[in-house]
C-alpha atoms as a PDB file:
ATOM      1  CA  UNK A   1     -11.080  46.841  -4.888  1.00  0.00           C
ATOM      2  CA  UNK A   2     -10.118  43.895  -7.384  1.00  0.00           C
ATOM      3  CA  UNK A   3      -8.115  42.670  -4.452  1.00  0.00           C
ATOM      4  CA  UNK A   4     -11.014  42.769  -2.101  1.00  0.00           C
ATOM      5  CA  UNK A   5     -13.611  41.193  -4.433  1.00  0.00           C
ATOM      6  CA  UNK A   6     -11.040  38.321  -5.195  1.00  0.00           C
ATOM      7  CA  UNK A   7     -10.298  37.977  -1.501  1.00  0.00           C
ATOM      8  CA  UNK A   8     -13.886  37.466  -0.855  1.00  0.00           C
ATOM      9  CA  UNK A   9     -14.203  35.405  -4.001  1.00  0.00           C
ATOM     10  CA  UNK A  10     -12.103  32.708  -2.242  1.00  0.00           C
ATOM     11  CA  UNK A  11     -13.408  32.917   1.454  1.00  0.00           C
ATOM     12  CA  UNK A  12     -16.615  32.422  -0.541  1.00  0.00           C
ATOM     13  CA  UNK A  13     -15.308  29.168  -2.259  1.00  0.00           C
ATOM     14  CA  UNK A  14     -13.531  27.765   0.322  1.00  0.00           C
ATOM     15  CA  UNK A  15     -16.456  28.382   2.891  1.00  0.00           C
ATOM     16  CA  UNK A  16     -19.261  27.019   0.323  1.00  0.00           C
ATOM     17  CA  UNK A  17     -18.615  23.139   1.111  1.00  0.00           C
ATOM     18  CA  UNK A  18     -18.801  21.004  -2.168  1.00  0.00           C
ATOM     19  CA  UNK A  19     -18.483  18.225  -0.378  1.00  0.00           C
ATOM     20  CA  UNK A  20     -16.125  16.808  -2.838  1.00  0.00           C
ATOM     21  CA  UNK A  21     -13.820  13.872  -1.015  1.00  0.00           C
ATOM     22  CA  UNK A  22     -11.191  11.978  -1.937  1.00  0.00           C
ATOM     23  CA  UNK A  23     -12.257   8.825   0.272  1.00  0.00           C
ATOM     24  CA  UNK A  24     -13.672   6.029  -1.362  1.00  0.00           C
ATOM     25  CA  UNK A  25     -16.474   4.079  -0.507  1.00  0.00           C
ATOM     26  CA  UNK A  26     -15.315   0.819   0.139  1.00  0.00           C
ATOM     27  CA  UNK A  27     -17.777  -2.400  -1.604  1.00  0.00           C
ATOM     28  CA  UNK A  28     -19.992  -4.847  -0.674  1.00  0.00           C
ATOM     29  CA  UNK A  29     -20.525  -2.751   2.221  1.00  0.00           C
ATOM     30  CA  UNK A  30     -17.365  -3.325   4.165  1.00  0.00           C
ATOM     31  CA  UNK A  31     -17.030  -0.751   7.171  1.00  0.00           C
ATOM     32  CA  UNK A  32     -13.853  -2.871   9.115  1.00  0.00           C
ATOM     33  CA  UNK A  33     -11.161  -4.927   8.666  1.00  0.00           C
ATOM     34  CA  UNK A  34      -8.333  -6.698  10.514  1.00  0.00           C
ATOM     35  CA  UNK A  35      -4.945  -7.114   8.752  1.00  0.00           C
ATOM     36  CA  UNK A  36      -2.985 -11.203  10.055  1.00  0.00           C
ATOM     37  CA  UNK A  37       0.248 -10.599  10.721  1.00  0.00           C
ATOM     38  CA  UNK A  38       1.716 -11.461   6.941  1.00  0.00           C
ATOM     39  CA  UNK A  39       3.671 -15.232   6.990  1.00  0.00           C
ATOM     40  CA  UNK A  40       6.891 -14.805   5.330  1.00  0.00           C
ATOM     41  CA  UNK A  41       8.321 -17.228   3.167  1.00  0.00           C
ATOM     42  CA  UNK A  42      11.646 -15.331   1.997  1.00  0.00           C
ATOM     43  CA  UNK A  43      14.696 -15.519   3.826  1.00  0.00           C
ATOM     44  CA  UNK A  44      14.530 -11.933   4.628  1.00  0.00           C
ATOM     45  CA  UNK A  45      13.734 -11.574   8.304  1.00  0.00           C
ATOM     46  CA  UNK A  46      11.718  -9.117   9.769  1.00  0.00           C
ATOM     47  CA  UNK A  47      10.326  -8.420   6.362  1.00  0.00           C
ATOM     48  CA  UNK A  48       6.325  -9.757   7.227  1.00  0.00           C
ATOM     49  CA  UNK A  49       6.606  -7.440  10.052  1.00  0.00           C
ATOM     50  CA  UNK A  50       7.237  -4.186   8.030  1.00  0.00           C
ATOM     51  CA  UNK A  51       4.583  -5.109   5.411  1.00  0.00           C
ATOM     52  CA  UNK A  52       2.349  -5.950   7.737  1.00  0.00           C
ATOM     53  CA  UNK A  53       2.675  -2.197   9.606  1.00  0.00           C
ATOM     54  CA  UNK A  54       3.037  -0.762   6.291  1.00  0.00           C
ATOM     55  CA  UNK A  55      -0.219  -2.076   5.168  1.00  0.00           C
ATOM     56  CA  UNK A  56      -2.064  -0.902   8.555  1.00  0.00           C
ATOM     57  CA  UNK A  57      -0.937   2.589   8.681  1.00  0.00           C
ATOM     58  CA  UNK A  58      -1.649   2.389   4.829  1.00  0.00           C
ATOM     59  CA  UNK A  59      -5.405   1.476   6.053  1.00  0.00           C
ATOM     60  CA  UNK A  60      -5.572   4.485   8.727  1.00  0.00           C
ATOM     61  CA  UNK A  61      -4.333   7.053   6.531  1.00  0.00           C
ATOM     62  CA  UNK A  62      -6.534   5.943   4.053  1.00  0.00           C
ATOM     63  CA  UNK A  63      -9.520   6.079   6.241  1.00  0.00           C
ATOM     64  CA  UNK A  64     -11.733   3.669   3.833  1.00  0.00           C
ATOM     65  CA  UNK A  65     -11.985   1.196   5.923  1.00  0.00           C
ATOM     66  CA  UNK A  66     -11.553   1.162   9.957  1.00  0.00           C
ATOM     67  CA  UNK A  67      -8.904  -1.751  11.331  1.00  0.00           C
ATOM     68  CA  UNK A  68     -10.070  -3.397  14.411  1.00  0.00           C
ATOM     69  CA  UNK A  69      -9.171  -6.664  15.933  1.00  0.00           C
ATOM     70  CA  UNK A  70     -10.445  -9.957  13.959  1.00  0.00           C
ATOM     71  CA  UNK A  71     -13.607 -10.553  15.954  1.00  0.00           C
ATOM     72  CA  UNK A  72     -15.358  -7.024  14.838  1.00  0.00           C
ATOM     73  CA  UNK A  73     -14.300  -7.294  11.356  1.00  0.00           C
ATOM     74  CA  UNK A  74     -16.419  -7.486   8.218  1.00  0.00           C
ATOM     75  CA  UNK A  75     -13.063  -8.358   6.392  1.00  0.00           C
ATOM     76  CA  UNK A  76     -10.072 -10.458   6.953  1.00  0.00           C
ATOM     77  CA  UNK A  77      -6.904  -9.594   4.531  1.00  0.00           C
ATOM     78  CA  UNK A  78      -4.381 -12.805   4.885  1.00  0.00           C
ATOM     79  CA  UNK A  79      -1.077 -13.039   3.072  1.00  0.00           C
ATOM     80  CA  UNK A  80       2.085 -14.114   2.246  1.00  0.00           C
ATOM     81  CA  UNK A  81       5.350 -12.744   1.417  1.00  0.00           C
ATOM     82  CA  UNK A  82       6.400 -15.330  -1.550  1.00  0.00           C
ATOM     83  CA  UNK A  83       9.304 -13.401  -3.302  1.00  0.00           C
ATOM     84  CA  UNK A  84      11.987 -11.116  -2.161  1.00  0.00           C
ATOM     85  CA  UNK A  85      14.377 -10.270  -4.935  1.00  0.00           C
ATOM     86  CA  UNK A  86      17.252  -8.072  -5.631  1.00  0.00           C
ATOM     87  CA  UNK A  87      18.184  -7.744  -8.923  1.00  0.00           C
ATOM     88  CA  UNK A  88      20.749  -5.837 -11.011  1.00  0.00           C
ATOM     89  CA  UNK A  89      19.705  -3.323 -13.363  1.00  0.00           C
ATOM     90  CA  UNK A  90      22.587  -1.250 -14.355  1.00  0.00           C
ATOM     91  CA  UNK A  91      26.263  -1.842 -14.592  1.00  0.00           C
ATOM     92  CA  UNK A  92      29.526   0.566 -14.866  1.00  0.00           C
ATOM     93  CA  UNK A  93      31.693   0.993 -17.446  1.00  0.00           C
ATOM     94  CA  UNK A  94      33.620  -1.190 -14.769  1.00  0.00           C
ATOM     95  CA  UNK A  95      31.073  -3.910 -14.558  1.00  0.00           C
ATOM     96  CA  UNK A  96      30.268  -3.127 -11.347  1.00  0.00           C
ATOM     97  CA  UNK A  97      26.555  -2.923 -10.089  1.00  0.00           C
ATOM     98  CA  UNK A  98      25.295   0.377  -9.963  1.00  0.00           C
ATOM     99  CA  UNK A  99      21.327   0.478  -9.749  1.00  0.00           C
ATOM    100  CA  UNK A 100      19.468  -2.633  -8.336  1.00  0.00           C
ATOM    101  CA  UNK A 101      16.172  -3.115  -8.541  1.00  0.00           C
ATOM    102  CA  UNK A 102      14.377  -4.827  -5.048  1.00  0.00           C
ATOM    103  CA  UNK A 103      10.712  -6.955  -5.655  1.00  0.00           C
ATOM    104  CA  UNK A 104       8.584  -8.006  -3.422  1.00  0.00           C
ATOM    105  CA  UNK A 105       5.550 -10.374  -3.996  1.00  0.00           C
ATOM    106  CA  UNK A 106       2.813 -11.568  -2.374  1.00  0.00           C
ATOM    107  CA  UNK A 107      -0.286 -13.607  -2.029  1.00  0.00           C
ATOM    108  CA  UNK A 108      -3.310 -12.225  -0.987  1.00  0.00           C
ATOM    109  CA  UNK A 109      -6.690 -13.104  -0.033  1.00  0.00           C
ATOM    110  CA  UNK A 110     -10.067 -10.714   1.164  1.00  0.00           C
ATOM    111  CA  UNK A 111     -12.093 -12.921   3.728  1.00  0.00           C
ATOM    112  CA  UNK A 112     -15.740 -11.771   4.388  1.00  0.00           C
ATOM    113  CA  UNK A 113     -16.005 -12.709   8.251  1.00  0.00           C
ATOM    114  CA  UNK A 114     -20.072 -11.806   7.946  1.00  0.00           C
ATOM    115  CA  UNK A 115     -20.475 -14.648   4.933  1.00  0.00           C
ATOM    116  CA  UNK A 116     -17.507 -16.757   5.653  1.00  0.00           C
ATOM    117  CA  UNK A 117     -16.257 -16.146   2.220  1.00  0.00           C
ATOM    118  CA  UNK A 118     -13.620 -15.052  -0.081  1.00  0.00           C
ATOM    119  CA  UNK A 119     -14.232 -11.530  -1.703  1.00  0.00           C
ATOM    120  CA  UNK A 120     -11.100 -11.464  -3.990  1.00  0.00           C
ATOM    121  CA  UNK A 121      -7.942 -13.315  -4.258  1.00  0.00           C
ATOM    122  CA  UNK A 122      -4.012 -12.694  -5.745  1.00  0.00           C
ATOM    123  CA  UNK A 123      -1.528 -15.029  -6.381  1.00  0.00           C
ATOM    124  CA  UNK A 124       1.001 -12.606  -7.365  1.00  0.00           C
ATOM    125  CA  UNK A 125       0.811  -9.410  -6.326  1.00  0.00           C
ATOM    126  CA  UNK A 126       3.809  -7.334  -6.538  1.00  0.00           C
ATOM    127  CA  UNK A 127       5.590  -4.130  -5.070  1.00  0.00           C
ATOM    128  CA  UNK A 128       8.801  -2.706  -6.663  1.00  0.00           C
ATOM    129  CA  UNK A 129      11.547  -0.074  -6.849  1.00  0.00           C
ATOM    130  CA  UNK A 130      15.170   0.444  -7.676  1.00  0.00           C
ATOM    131  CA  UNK A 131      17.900   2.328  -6.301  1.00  0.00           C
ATOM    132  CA  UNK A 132      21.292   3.305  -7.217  1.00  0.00           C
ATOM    133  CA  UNK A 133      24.315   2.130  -4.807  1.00  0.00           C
ATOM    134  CA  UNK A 134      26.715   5.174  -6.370  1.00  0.00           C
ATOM    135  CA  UNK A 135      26.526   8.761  -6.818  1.00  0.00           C
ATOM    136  CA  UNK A 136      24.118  11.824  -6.865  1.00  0.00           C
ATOM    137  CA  UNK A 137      21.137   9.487  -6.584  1.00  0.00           C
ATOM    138  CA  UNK A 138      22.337   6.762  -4.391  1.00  0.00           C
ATOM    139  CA  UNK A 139      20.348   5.385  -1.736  1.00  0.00           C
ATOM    140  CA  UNK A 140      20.229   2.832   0.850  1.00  0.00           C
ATOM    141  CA  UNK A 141      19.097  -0.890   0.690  1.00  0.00           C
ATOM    142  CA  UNK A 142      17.236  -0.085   3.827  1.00  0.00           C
ATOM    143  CA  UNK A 143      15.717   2.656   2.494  1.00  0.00           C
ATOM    144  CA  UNK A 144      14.943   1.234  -1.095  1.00  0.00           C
ATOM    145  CA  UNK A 145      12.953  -1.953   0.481  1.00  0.00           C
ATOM    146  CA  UNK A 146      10.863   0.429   2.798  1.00  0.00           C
ATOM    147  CA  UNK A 147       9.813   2.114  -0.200  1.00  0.00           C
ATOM    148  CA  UNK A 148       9.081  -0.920  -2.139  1.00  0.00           C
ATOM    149  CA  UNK A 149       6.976  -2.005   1.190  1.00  0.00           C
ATOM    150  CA  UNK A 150       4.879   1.396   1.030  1.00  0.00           C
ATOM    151  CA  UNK A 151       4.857   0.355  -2.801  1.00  0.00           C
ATOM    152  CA  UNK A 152       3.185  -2.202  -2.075  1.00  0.00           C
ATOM    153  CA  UNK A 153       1.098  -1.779   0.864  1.00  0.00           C
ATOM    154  CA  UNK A 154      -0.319   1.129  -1.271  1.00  0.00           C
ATOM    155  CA  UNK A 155      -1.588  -1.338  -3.763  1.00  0.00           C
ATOM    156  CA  UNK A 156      -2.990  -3.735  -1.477  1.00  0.00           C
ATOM    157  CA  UNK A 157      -4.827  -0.909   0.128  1.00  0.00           C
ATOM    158  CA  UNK A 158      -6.372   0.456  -3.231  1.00  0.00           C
ATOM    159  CA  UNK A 159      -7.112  -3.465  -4.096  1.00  0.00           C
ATOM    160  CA  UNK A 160      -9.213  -4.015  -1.170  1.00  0.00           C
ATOM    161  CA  UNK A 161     -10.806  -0.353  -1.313  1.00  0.00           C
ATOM    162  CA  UNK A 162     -11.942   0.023  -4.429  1.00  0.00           C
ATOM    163  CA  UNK A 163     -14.827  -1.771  -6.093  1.00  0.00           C
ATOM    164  CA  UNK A 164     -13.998  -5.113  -7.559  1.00  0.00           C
ATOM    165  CA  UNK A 165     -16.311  -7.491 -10.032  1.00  0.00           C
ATOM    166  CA  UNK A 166     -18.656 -10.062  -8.396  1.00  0.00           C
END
């Protein structure tokens, strides 16, 4: 019977609706935004591209705020890739590198397209990680800077979404 009732218990729960959500509610009213193609100023190639798709699918799974072309959009986001760094962090007993760190920086700016003005600004906004190039834990460069790209397109995404001082 205690099976039943908890059974029910949960159906109950799960069926009731709290309407509790984890999307935010983006400010000043902003319902779309387009995302310019990032300008990169690193001699990385290829590296505005990645950001740049990063940040969009960053925008659809959050759901926040819909991407559309430039025309529809309350919002404009414009930036550029400043900094691309690989750095060592830890050495062997050898000297030899064996954990690098990868940073990538940017400069950012919010345009409102409705009153031709800008929201919010960053000079210096940054995405990060490190990886180790031996043993257990060691990891592609490849696969380090896409992870310091979702780093960072993450952060972008939660600057723009949530609510920022006038």
């Amino acid at each position: 019977m205690k099976k039943v009732l908890v059974i029910l218990f949960i159906l109950l729960a799960a069926g009731s609706g709290c309407g509790y959500t984890l999307k935010t509610t983006p400010p000043h009213g902003l319902e779309t935004i387009h995302v310019e193609t990032f300008k990169n100023e690193t001699y990385e190639p290829g590296l505005e591209i990645d950001l740049t798709n990063g940040i969009l699918s960053r925008f659809l799974f959050d759901g926040s705020l819909r991407v559309t072309g430039e025309k529809e959009a309350d919002a404009v986001l414009r930036g550029r890739l400043t900094k691309f760094v690989r750095e060592p962090l830890r050495y062997t007993s050898t000297e030899e590198i064996e954990e690098y760190r990868l940073v990538l920086a940017v400069a950012l700016s919010l345009w409102d397209t409705r009153t031709q003005t800008v929201l919010w600004e960053e000079k210096n906004f940054v995405g990060d990680t490190s990886f180790f190039v031996s043993g257990p834990l060691a990891k592609s460069e490849e696969k380090a800077r896409q992870e310091a790209i979702s780093r960072l397109a993450r952060r972008i995404v939660d600057r723009t979404v949530e609510e920022w001082p006038e």
